[in-house]
N, C-alpha and C. Protein backbone atom coordinates (compact mmCIF):
# COMPACT_ATOMS: atom_id res chain seq x y z
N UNK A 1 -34.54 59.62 54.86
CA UNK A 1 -35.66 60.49 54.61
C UNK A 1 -35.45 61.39 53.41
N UNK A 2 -33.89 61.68 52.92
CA UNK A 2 -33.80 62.46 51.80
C UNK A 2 -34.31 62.30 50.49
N UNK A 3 -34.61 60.72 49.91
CA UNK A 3 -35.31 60.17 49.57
C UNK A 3 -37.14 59.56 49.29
N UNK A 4 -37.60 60.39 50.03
CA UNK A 4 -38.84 60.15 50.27
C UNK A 4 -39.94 60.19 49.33
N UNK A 5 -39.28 61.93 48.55
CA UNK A 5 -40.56 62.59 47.53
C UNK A 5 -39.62 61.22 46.19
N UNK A 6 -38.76 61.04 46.16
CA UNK A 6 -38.52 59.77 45.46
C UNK A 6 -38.89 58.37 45.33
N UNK A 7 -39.66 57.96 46.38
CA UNK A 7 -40.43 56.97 46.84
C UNK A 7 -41.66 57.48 46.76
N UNK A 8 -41.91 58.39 46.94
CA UNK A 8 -43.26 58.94 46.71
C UNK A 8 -43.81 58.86 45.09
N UNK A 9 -43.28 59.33 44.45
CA UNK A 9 -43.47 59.37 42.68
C UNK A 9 -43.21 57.97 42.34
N UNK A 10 -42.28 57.42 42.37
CA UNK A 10 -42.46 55.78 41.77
C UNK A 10 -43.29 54.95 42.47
N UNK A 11 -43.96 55.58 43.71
CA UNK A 11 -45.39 54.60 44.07
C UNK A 11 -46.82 55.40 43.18
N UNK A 12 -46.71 56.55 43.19
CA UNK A 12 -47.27 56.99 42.34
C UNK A 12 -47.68 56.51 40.96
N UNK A 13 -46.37 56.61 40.38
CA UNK A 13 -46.24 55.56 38.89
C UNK A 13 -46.96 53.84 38.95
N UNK A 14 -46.11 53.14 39.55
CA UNK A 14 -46.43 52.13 40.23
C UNK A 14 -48.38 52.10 40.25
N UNK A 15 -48.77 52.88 40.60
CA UNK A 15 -50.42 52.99 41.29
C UNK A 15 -50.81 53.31 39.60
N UNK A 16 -50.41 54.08 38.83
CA UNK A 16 -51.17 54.26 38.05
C UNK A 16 -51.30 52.86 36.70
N UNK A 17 -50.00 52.26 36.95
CA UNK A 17 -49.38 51.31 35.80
C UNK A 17 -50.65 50.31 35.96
N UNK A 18 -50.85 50.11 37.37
CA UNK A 18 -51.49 49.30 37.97
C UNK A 18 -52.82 49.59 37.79
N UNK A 19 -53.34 50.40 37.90
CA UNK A 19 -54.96 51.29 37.71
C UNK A 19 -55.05 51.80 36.11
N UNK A 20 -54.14 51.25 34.80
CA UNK A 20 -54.34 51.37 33.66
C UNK A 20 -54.88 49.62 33.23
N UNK A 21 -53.85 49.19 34.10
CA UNK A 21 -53.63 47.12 33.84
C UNK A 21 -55.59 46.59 34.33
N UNK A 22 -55.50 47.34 35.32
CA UNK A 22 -57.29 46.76 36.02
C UNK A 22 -57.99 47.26 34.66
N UNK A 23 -57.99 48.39 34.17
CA UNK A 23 -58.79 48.86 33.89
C UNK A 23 -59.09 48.32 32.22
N UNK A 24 -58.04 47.95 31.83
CA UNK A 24 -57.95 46.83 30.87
C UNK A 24 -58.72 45.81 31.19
N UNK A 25 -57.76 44.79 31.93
CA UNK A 25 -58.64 43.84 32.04
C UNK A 25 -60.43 43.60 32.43
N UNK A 26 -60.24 44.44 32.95
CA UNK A 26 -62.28 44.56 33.04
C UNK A 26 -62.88 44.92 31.76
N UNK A 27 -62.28 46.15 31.25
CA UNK A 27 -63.07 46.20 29.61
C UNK A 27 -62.69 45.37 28.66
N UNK A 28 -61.69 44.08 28.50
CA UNK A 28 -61.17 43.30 27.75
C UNK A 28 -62.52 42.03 27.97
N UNK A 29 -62.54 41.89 29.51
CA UNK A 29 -64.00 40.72 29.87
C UNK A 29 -65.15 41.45 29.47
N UNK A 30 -65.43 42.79 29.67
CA UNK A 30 -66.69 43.07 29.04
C UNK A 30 -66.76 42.82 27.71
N UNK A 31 -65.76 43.22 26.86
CA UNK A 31 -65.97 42.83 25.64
C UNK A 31 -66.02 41.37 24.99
N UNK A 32 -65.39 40.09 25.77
CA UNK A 32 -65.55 39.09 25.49
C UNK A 32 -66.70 38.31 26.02
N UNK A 33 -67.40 38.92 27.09
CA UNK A 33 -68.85 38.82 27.41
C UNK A 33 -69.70 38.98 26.56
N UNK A 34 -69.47 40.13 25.82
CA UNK A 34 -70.29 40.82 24.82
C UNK A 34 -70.30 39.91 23.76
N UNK A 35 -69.07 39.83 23.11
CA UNK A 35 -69.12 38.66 21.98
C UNK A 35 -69.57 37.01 22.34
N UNK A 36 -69.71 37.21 23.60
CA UNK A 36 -69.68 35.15 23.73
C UNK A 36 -71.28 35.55 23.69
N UNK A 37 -72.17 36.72 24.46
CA UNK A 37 -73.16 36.67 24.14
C UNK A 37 -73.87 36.68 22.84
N UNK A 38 -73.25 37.71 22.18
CA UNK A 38 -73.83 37.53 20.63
C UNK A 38 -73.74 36.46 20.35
N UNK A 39 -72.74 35.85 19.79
CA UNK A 39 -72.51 34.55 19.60
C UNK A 39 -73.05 33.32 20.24
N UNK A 40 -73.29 33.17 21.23
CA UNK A 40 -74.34 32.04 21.72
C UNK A 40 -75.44 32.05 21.80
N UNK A 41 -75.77 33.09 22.25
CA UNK A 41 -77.15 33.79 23.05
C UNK A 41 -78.18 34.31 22.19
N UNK A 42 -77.61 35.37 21.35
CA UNK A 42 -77.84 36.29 19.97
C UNK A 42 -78.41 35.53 19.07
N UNK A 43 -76.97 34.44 18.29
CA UNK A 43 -77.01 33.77 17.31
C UNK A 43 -76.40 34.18 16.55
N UNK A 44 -75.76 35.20 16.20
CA UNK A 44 -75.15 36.07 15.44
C UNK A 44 -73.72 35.90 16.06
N UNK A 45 -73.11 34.98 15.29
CA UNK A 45 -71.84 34.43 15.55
C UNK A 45 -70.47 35.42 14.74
N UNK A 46 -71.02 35.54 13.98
CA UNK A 46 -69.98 36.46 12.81
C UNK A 46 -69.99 38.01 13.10
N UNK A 47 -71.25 38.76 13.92
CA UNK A 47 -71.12 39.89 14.40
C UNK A 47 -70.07 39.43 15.99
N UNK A 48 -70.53 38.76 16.74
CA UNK A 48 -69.97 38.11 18.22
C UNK A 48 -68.10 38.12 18.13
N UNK A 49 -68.15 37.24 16.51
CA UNK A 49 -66.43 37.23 16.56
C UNK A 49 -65.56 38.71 16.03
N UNK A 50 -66.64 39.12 15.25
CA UNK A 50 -66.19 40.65 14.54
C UNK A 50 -65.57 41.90 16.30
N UNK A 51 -66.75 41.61 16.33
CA UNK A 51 -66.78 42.54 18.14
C UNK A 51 -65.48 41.71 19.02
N UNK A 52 -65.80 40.55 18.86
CA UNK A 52 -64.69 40.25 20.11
C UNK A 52 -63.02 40.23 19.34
N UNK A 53 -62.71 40.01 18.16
CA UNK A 53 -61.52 40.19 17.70
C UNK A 53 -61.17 42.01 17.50
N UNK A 54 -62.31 42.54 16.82
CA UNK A 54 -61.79 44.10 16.81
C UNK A 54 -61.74 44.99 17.86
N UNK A 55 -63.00 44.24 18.94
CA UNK A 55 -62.84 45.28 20.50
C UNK A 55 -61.67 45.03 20.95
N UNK A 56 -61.27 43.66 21.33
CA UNK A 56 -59.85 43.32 21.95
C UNK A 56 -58.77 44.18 21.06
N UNK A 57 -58.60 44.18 19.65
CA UNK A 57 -57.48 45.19 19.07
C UNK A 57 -57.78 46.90 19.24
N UNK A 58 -58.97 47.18 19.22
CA UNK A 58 -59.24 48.45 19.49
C UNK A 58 -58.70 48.77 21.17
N UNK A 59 -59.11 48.13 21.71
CA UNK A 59 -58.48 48.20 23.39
C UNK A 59 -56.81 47.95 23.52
N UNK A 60 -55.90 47.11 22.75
CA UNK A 60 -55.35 46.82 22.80
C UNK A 60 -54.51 48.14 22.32
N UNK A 61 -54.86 48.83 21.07
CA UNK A 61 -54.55 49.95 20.41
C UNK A 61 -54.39 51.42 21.22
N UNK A 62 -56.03 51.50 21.81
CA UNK A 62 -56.43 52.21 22.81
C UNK A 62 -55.33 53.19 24.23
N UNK A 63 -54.92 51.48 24.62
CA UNK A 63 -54.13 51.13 25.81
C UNK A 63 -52.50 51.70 25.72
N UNK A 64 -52.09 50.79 24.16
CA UNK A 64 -51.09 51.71 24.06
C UNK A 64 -50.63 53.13 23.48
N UNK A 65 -51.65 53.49 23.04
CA UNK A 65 -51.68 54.60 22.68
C UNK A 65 -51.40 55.96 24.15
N UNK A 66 -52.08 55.70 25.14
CA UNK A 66 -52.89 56.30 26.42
C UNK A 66 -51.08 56.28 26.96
N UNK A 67 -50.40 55.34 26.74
CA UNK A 67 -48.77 54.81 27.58
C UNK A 67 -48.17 56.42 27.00
């Protein structure tokens, strides 16, 4: 039990590493939603790939920045 508030904080950590990773991946699919729509849907293929290559680095940037 001396251990506990020690188990306590690295589940803590643990929860958040985890609730940064979701939170990525959902805005990484919105944004490639976004571009597959422009791009198919739109027609506007060159705005679709602009958005989906710079959102993914902007998020990517974003993400580690936030670490």
């Amino acid at each position: 039990m001396a251990d506990a508030p020690d188990d306590y904080r690295a589940h803590q950590e643990t929860y958040a590493a985890f609730n940064k990773l979701v939170t990525f991946s959902l805005l990484w699919i919105v944004v490639l939603l976004a571009s597959m729509a422009l791009g198919l849907v739109g027609g506007l293929s060159i705005l679709g790939l602009l958005l989906g290559v710079g959102g993914s680095i902007a998020l990517l940037i974003g993400f580690a920045v936030l670490s």
